[in-house]
PDB file of N, CA and C in Angstrom:
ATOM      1  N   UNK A   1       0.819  -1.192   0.000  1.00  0.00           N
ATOM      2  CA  UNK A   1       0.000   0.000   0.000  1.00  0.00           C
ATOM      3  C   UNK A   1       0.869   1.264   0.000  1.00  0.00           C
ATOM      4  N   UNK A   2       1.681   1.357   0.946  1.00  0.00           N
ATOM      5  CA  UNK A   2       3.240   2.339   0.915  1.00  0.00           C
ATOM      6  C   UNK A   2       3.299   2.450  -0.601  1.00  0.00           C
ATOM      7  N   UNK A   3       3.392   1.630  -1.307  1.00  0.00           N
ATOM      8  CA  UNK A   3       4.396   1.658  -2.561  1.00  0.00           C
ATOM      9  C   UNK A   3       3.634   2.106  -3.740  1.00  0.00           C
ATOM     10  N   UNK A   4       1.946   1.932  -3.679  1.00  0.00           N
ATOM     11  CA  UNK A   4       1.048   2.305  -3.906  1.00  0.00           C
ATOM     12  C   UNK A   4       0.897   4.000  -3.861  1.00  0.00           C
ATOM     13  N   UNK A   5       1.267   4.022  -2.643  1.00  0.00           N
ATOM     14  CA  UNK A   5       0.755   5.846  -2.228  1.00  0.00           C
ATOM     15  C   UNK A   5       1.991   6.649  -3.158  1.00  0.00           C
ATOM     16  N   UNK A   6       3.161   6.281  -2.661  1.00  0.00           N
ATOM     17  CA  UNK A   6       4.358   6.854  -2.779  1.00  0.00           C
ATOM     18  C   UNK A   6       4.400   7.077  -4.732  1.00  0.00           C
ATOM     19  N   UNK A   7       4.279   5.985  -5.604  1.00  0.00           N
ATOM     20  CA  UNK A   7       4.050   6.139  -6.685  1.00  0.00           C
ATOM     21  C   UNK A   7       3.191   7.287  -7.411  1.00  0.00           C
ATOM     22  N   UNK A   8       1.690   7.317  -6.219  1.00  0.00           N
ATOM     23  CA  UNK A   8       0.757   8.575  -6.815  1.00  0.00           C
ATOM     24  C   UNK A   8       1.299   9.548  -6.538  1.00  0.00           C
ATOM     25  N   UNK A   9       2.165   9.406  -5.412  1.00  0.00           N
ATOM     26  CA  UNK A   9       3.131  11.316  -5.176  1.00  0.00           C
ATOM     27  C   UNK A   9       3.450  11.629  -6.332  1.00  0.00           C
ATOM     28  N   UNK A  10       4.583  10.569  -6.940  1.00  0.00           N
ATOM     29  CA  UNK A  10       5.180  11.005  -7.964  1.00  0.00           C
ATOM     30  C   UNK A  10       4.492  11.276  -9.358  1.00  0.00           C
ATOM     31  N   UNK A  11       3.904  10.726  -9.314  1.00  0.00           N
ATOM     32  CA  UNK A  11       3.109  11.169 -10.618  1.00  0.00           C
ATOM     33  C   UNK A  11       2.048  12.348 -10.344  1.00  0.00           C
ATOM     34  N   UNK A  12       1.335  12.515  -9.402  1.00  0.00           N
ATOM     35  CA  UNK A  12       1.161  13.944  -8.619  1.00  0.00           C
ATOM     36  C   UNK A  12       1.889  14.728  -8.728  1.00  0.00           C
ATOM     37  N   UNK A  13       3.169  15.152  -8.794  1.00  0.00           N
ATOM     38  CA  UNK A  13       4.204  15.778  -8.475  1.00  0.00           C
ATOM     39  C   UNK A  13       4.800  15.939  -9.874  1.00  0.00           C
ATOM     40  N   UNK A  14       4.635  15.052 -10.320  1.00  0.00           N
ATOM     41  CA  UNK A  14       5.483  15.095 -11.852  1.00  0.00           C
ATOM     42  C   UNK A  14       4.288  15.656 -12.924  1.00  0.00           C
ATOM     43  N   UNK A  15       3.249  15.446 -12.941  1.00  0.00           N
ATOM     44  CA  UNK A  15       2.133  16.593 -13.462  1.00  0.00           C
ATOM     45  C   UNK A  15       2.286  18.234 -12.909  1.00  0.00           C
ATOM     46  N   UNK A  16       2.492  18.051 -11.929  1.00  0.00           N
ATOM     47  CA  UNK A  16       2.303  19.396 -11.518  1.00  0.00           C
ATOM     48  C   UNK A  16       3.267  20.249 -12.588  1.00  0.00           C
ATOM     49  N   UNK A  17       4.719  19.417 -12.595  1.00  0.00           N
ATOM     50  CA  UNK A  17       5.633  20.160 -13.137  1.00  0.00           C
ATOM     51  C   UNK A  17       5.652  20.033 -14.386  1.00  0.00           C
ATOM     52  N   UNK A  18       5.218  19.462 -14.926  1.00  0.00           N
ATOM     53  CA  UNK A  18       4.500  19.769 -16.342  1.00  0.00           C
ATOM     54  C   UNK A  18       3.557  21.119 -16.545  1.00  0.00           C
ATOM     55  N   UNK A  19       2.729  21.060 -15.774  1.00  0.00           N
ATOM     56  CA  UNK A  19       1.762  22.049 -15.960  1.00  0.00           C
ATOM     57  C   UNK A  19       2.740  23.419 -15.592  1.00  0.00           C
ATOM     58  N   UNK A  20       3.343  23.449 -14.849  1.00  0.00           N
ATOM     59  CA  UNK A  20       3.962  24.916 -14.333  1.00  0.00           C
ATOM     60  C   UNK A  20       4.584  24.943 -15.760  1.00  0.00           C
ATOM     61  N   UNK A  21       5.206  24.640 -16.637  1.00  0.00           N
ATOM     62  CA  UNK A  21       6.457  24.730 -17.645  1.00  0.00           C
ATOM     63  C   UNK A  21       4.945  25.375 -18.421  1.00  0.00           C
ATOM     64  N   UNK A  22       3.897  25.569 -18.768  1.00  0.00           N
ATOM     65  CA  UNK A  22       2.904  26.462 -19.679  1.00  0.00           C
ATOM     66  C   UNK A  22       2.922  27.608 -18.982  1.00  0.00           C
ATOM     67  N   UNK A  23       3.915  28.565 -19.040  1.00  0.00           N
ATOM     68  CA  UNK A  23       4.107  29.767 -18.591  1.00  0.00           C
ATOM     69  C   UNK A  23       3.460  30.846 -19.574  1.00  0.00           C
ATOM     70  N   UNK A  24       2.265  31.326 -19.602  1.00  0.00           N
ATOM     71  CA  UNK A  24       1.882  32.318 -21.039  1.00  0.00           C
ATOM     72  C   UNK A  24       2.834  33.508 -20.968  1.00  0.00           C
ATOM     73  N   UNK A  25       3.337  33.570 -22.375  1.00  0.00           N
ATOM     74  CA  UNK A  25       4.243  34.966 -22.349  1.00  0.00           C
ATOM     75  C   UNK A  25       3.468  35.897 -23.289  1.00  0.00           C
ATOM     76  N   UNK A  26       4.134  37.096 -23.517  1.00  0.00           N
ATOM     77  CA  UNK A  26       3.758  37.810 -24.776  1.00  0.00           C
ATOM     78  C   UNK A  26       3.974  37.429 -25.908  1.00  0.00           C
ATOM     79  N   UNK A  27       3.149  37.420 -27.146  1.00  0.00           N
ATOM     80  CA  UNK A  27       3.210  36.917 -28.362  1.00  0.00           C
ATOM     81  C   UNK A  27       3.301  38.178 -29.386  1.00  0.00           C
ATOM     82  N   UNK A  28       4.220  37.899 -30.533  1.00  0.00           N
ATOM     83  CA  UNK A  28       4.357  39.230 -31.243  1.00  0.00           C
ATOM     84  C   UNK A  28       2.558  39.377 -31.777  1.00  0.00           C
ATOM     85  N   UNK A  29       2.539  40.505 -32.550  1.00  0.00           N
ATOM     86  CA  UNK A  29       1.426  40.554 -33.133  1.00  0.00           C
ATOM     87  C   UNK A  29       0.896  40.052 -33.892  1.00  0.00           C
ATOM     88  N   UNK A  30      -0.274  39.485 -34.089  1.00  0.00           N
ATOM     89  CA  UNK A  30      -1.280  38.609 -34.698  1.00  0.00           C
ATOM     90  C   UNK A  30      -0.975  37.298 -34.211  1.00  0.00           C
ATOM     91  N   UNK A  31      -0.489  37.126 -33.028  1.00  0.00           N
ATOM     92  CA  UNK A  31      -0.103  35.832 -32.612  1.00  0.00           C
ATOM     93  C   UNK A  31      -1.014  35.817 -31.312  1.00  0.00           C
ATOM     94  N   UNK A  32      -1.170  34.601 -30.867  1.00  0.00           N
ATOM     95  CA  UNK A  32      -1.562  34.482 -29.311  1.00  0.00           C
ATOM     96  C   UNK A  32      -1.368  33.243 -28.567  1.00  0.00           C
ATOM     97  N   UNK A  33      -1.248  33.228 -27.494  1.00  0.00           N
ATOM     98  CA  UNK A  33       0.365  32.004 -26.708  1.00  0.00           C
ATOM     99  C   UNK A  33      -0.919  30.461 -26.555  1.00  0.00           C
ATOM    100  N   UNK A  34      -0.358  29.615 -26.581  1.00  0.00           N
ATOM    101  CA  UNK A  34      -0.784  28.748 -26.251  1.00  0.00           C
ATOM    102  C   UNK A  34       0.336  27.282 -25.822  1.00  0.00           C
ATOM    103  N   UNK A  35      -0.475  26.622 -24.689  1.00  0.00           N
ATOM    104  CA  UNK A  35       0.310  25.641 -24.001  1.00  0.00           C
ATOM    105  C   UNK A  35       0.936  24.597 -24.697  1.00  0.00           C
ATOM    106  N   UNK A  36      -0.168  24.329 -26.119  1.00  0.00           N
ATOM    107  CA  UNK A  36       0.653  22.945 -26.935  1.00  0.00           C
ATOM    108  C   UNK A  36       0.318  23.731 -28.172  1.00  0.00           C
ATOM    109  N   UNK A  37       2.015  24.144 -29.120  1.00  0.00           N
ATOM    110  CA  UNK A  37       1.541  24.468 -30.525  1.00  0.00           C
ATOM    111  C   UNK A  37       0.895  23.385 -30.929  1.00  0.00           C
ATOM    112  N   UNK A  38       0.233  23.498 -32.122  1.00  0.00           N
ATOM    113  CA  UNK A  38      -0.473  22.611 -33.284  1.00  0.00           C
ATOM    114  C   UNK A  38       1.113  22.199 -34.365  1.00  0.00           C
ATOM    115  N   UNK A  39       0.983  20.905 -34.599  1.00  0.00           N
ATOM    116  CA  UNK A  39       1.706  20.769 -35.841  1.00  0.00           C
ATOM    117  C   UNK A  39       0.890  21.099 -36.947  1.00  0.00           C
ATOM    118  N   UNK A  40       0.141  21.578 -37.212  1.00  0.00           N
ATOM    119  CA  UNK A  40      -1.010  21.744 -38.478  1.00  0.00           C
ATOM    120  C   UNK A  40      -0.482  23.284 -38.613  1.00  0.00           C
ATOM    121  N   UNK A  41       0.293  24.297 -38.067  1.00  0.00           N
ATOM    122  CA  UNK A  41      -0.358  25.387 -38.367  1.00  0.00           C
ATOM    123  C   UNK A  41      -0.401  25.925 -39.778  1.00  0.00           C
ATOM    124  N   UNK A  42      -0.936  26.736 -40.391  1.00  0.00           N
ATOM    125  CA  UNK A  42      -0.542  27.115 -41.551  1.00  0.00           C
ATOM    126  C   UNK A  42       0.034  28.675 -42.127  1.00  0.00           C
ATOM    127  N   UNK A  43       0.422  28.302 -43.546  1.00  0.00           N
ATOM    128  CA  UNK A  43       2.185  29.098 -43.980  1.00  0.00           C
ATOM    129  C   UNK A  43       1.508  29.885 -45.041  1.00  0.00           C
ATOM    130  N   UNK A  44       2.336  30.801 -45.361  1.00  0.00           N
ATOM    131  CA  UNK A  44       1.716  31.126 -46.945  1.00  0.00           C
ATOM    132  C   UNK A  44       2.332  30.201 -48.229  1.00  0.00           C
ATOM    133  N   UNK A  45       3.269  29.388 -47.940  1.00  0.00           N
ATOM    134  CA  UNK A  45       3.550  28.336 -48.607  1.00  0.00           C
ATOM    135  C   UNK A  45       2.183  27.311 -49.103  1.00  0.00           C
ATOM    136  N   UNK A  46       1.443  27.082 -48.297  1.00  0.00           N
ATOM    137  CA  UNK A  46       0.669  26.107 -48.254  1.00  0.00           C
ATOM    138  C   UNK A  46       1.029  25.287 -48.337  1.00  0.00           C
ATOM    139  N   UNK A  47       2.347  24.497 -47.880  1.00  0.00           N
ATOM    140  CA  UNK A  47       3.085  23.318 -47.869  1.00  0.00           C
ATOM    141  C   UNK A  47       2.865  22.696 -46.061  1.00  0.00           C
ATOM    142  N   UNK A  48       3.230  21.496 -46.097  1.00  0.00           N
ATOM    143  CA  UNK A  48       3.270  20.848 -44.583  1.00  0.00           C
ATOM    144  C   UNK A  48       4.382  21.183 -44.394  1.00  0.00           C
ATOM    145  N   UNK A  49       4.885  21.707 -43.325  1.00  0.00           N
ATOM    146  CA  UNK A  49       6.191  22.039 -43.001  1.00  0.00           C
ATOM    147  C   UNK A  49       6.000  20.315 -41.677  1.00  0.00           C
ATOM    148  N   UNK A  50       6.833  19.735 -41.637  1.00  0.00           N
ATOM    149  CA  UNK A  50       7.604  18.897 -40.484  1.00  0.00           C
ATOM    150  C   UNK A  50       8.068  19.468 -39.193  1.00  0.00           C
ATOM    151  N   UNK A  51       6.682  18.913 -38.198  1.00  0.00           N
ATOM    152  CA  UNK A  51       7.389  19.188 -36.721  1.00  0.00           C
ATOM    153  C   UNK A  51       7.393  18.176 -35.599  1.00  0.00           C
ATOM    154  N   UNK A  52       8.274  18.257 -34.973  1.00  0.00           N
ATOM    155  CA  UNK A  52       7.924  16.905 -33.999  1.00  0.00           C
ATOM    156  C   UNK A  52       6.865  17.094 -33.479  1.00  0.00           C
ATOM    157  N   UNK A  53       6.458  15.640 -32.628  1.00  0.00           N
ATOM    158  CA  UNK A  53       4.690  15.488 -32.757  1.00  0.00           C
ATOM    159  C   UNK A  53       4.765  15.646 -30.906  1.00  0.00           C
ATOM    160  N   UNK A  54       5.179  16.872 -30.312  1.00  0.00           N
ATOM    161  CA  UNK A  54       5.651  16.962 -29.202  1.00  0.00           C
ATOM    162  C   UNK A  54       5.067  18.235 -28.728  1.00  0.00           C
ATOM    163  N   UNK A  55       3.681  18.207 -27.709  1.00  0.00           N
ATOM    164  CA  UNK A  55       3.521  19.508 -27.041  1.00  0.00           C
ATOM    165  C   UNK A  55       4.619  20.318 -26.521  1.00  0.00           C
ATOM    166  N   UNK A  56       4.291  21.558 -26.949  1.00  0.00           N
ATOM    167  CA  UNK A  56       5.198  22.425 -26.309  1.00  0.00           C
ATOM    168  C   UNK A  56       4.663  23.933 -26.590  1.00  0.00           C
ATOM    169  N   UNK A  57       4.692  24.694 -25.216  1.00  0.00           N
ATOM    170  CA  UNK A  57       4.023  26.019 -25.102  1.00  0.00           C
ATOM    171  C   UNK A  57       4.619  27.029 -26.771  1.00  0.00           C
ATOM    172  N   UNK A  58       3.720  27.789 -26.972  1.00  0.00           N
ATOM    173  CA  UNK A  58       4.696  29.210 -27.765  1.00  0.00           C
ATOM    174  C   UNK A  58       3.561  29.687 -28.448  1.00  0.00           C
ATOM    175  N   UNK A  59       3.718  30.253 -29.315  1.00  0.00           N
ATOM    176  CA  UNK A  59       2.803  31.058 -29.704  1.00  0.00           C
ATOM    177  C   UNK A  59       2.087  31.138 -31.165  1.00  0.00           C
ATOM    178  N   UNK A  60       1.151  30.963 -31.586  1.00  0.00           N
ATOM    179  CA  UNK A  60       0.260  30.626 -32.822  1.00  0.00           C
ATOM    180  C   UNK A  60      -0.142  31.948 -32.933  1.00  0.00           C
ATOM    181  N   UNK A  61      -0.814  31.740 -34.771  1.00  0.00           N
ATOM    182  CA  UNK A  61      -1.418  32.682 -35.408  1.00  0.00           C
ATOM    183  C   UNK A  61      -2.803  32.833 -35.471  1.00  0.00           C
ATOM    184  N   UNK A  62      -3.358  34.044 -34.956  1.00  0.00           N
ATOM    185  CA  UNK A  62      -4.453  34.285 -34.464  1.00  0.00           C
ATOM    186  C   UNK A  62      -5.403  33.394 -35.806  1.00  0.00           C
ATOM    187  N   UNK A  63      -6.694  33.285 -35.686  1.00  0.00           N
ATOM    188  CA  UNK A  63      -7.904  33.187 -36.637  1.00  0.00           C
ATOM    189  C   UNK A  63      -7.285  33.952 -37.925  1.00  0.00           C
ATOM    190  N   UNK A  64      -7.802  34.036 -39.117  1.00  0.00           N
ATOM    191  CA  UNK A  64      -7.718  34.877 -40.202  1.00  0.00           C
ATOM    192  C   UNK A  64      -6.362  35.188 -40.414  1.00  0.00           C
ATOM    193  N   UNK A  65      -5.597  34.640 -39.838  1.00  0.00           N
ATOM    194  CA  UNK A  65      -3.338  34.955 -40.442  1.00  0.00           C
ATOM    195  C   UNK A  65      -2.991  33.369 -40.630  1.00  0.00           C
ATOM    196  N   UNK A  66      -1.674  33.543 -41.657  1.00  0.00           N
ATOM    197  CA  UNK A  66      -0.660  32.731 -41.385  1.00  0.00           C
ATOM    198  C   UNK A  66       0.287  33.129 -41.650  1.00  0.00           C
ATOM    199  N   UNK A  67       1.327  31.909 -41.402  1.00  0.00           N
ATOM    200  CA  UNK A  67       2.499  32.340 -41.029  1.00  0.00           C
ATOM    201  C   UNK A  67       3.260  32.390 -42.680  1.00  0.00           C
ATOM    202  N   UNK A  68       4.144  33.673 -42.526  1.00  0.00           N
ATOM    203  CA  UNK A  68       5.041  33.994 -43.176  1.00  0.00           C
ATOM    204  C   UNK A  68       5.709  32.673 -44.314  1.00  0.00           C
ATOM    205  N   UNK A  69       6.582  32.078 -43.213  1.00  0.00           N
ATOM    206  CA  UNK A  69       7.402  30.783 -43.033  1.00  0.00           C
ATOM    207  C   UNK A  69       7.278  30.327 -41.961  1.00  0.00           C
ATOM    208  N   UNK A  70       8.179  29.420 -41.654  1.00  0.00           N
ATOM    209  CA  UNK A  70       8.225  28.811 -40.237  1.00  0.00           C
ATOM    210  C   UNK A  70       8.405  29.413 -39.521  1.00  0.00           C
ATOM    211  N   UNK A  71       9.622  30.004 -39.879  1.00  0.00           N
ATOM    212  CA  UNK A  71       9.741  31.416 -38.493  1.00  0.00           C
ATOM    213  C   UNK A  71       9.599  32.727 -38.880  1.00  0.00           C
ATOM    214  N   UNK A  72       8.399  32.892 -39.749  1.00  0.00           N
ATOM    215  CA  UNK A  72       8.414  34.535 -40.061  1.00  0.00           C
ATOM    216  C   UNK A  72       6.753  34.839 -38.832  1.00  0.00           C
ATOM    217  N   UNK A  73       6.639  35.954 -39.404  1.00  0.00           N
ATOM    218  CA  UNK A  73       5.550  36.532 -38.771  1.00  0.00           C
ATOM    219  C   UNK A  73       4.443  36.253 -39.088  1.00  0.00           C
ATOM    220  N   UNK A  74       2.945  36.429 -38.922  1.00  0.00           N
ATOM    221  CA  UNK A  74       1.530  36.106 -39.226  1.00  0.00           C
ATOM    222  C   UNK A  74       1.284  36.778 -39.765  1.00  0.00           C
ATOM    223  N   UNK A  75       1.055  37.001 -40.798  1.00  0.00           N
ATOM    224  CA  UNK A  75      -0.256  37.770 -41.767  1.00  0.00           C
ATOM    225  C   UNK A  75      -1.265  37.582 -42.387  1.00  0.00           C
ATOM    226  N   UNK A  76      -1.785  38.298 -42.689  1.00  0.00           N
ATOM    227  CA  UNK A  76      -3.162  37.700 -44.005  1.00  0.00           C
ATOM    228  C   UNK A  76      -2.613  37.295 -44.879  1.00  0.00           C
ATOM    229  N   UNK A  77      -3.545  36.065 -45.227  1.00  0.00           N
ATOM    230  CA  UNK A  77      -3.335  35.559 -46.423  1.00  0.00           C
ATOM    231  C   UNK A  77      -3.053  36.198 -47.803  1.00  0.00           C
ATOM    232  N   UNK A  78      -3.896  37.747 -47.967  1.00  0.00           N
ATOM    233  CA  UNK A  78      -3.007  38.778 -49.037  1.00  0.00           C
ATOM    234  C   UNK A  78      -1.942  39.013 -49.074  1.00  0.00           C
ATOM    235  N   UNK A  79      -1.452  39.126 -48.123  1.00  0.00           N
ATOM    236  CA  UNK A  79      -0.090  39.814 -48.214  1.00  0.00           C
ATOM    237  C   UNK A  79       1.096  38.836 -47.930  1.00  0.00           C
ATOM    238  N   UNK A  80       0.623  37.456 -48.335  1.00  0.00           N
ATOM    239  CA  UNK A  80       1.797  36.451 -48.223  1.00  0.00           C
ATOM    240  C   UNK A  80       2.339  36.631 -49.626  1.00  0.00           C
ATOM    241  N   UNK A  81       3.966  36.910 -49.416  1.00  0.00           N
ATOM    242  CA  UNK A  81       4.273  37.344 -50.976  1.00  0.00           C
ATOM    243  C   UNK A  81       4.380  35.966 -51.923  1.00  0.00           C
ATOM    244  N   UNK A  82       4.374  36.357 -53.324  1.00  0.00           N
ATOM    245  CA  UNK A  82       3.898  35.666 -54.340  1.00  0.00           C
ATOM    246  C   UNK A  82       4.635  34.968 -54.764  1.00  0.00           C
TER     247      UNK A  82
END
């Protein structure tokens, strides 16, 4: 039963510290933070870009933007250059 309890600590304990690591920060503009990016997001490429299949906090492109490139900025879909 000891070995029982002591196990739920840890996994009690080891959630917790998961959850603390979703720290919301500031997101540049047209962005807004979230705890697990999406591998789906979308580019003005309209290509699948490859990401590991691994939650991790940062910051996405609001409704109505995408992204530049991978690491550019969010915009409307107009103004993704041609």
């Amino acid at each position: 039963m000891k070995l029982l309890l002591a196990l739920f600590a840890v996994l009690l304990l080891a959630s917790c510290l998961e959850a603390s690591r979703c720290i919301p920060k500031r997101c540049p503009r047209n962005e807004r933070f979230t705890c697990c990016v999406p591998c789906t997001q979308k580019y003005c490429s309209e290509q699948d870009i490859n990401c590991p299949d691994v939650c991790r906090p940062g910051c996405v492109c609001r409704n109505g933007f995408v992204r530049e490139n991978q690491f550019g900025n969010c915009v409307r879909p107009k103004l993704c250059p041609k």
